[in-house]
Protein backbone atom coordinates (compact mmCIF):
# COMPACT_ATOMS: atom_id res chain seq x y z
CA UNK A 1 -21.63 60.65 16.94
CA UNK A 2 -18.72 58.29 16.75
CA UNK A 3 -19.70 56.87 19.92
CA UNK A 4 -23.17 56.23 18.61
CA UNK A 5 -22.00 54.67 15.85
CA UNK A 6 -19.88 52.04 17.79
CA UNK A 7 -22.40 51.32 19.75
CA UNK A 8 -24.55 50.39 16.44
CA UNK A 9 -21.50 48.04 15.15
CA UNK A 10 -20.57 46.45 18.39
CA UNK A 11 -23.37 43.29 17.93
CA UNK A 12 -22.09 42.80 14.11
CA UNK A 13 -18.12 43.24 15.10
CA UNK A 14 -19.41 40.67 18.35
CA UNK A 15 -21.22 38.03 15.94
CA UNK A 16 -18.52 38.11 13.07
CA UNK A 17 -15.81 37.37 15.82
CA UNK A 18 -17.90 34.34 17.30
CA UNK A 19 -18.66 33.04 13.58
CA UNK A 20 -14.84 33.80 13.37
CA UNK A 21 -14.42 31.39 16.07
CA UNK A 22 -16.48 28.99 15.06
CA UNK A 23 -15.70 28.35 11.86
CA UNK A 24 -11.58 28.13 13.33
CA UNK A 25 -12.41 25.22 15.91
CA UNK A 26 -14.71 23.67 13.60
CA UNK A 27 -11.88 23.74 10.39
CA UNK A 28 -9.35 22.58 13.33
CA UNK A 29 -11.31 19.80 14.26
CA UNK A 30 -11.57 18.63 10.75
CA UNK A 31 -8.16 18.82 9.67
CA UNK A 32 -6.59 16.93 12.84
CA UNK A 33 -9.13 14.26 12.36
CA UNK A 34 -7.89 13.99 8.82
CA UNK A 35 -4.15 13.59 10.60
CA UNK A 36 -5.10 10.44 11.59
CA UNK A 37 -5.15 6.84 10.76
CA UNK A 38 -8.95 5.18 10.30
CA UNK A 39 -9.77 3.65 13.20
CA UNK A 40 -12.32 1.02 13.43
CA UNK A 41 -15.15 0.90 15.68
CA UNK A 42 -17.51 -1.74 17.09
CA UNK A 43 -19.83 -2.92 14.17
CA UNK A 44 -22.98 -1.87 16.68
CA UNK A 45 -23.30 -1.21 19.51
CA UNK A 46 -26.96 -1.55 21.47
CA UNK A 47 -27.09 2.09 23.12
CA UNK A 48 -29.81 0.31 25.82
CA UNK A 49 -27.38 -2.20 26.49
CA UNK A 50 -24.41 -0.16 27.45
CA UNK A 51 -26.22 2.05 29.62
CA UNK A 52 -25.22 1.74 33.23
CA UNK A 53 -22.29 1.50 35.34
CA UNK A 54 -18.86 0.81 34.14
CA UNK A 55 -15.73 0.79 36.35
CA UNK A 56 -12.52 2.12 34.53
CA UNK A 57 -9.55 -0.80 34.27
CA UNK A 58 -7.12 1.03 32.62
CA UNK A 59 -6.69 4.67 30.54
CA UNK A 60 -3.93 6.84 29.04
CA UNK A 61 -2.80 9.19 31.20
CA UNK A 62 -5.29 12.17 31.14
CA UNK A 63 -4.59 15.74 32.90
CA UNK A 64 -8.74 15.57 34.08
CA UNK A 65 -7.63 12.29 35.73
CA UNK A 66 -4.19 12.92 37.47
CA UNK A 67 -4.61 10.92 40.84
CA UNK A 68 -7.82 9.43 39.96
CA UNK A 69 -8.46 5.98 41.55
CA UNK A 70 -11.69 3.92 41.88
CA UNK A 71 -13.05 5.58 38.60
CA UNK A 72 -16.19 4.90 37.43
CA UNK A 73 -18.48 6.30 34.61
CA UNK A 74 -22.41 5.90 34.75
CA UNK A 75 -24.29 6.56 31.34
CA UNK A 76 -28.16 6.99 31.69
CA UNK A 77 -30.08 7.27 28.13
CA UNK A 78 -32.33 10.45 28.14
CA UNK A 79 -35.39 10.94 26.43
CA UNK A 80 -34.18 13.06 23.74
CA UNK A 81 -31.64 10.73 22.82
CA UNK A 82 -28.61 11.66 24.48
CA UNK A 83 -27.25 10.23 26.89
CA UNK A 84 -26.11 11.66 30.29
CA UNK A 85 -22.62 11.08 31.39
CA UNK A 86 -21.05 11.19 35.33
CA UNK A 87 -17.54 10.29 35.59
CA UNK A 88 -16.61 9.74 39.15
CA UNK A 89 -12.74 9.58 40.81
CA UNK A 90 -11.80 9.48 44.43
CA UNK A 91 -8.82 11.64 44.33
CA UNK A 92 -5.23 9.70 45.37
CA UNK A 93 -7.19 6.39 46.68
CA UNK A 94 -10.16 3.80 46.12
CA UNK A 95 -11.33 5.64 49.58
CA UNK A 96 -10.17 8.86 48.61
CA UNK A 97 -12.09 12.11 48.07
CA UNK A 98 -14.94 12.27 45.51
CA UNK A 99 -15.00 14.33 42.83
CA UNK A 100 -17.48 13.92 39.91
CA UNK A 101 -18.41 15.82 36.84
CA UNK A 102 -21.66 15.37 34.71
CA UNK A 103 -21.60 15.71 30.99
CA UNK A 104 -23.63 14.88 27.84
CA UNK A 105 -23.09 12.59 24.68
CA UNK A 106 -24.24 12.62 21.77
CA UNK A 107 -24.27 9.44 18.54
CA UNK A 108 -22.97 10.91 15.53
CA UNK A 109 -22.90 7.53 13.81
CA UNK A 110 -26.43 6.26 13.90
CA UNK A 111 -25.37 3.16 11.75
CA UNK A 112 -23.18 1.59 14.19
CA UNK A 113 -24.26 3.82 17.48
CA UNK A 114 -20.21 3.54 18.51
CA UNK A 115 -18.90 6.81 17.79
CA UNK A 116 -20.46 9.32 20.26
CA UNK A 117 -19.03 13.02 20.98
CA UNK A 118 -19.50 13.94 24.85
CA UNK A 119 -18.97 17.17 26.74
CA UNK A 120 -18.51 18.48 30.04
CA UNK A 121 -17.87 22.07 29.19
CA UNK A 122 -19.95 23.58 26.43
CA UNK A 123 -18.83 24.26 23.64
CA UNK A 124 -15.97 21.84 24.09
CA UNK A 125 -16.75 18.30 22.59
CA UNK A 126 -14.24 15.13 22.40
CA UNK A 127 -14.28 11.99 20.16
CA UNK A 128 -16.00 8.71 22.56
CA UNK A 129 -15.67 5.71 20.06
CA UNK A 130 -16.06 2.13 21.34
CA UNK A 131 -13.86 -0.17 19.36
CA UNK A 132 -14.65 -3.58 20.96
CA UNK A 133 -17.19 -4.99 23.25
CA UNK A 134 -18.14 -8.40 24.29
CA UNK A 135 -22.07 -9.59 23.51
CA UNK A 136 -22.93 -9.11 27.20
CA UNK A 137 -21.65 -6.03 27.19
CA UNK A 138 -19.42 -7.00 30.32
CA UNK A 139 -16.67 -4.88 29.05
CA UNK A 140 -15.70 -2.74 26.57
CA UNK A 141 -12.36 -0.73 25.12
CA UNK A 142 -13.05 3.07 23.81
CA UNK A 143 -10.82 5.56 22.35
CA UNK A 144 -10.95 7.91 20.02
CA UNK A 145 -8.79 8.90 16.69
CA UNK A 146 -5.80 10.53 17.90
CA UNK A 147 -4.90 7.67 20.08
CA UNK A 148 -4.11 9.74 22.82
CA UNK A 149 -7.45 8.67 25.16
CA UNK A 150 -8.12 5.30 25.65
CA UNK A 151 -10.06 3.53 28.04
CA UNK A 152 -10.73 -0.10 29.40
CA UNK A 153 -14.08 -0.45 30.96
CA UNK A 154 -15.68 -3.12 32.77
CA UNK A 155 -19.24 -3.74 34.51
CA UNK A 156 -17.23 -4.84 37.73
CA UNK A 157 -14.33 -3.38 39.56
CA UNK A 158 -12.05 -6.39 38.14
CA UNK A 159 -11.62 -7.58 34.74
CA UNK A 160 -10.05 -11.15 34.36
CA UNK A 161 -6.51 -10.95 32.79
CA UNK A 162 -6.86 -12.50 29.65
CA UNK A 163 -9.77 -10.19 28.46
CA UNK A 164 -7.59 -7.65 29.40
CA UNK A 165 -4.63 -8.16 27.63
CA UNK A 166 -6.09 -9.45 24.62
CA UNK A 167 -8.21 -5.86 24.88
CA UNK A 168 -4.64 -4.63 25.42
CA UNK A 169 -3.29 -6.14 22.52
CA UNK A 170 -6.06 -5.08 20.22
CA UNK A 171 -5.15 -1.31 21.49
CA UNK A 172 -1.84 -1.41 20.52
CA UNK A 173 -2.69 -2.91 16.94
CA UNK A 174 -4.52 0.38 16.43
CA UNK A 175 -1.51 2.30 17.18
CA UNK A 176 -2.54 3.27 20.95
CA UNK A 177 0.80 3.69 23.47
CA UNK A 178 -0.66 1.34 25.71
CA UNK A 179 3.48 1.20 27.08
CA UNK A 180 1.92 4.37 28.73
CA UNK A 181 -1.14 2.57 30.22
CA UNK A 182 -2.37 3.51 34.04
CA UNK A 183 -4.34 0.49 35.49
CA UNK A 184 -6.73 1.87 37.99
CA UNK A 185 -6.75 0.54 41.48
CA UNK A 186 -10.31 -0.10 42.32
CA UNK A 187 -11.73 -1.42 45.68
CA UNK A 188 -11.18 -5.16 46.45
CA UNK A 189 -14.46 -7.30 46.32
CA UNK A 190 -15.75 -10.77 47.31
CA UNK A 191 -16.87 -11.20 44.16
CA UNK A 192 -14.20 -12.94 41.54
């Protein structure tokens, strides 16, 4: 009888713990976004426009990076609005080992289109804002509240040195530690 009775309880004790659970990440998430200083985004950002490929100039260091080199991100818009994410790395040089993992991101500020969430492991999402871009979307800097991801992107492997250190600059006026800045070796091209 007892056991029957478990048995009966076990989906409600099962769904209480993952509403449990959700409503803990989701509080958590809330309160350490309110830890943080505003931080300004891009005042739009055309979503069509910044599809594509992007190689990565510079980041924070990142655990899901450690010995990344020739890193590049492609972002493909899909038809139900999200866009499709794949990350790419050759592991300890630009001729290194691939690894790549696919993801998905999502706008959650339709006015501006520059704060997305993305994920590679559901449920897990993280904070993808882009806080400056130029008109031709040649490069671009995202980070995301915390200050503890940031990212320099740019269309080619090579980004001339005054864009980046004024894109440098800007990080640091938003409180980034870009004293802790990795610059990414990428492959050597013909191209300036």
């Amino acid at each position: 009888m007892a056991n029957n009775l478990l048995k009966r309880r076990q989906p409600v004790i099962l769904g209480a713990a993952a509403a449990t659970l959700a409503t803990g990440i989701a509080a958590y998430t809330y309160i350490r976004r309110k830890l943080y200083a505003p931080l300004p985004v891009a005042p739009h950002v055309d979503v069509h426009r910044y599809m594509g490929l992007w190689y990565e100039i510079a980041r924070l260091p990142t655990r899901f990076e450690k010995g990344c080199e020739h890193v590049t991100a492609r972002y493909k818009l899909l038809p139900n609005g999200k866009v499709s994410v794949l990350n790419t790395c050759h592991q300890e040089d630009v001729n290194g080992p691939v690894e790549s993992v696919q993801g998905t991101a999502r706008i959650v500020d339709t006015k501006t289109n520059a704060k997305l969430r993305v994920s590679f492991f559901w449920p897990f999402e993280g904070d993808y804002w882009i806080l400056d871009h130029d008109p031709e979307y040649r490069y671009a800097l995202v980070g995301e509240p915390s200050r503890q991801n940031l990212w320099l992107l740019c269309r080619t492997p090579h980004l001339e040195r005054p864009i980046r250190d004024r894109l440098v600059g800007l990080a640091h006026s938003l409180g980034f530690p870009t004293e802790n800045l990795i610059f990414t070796p990428q492959p050597i091209t013909d191209k300036p």
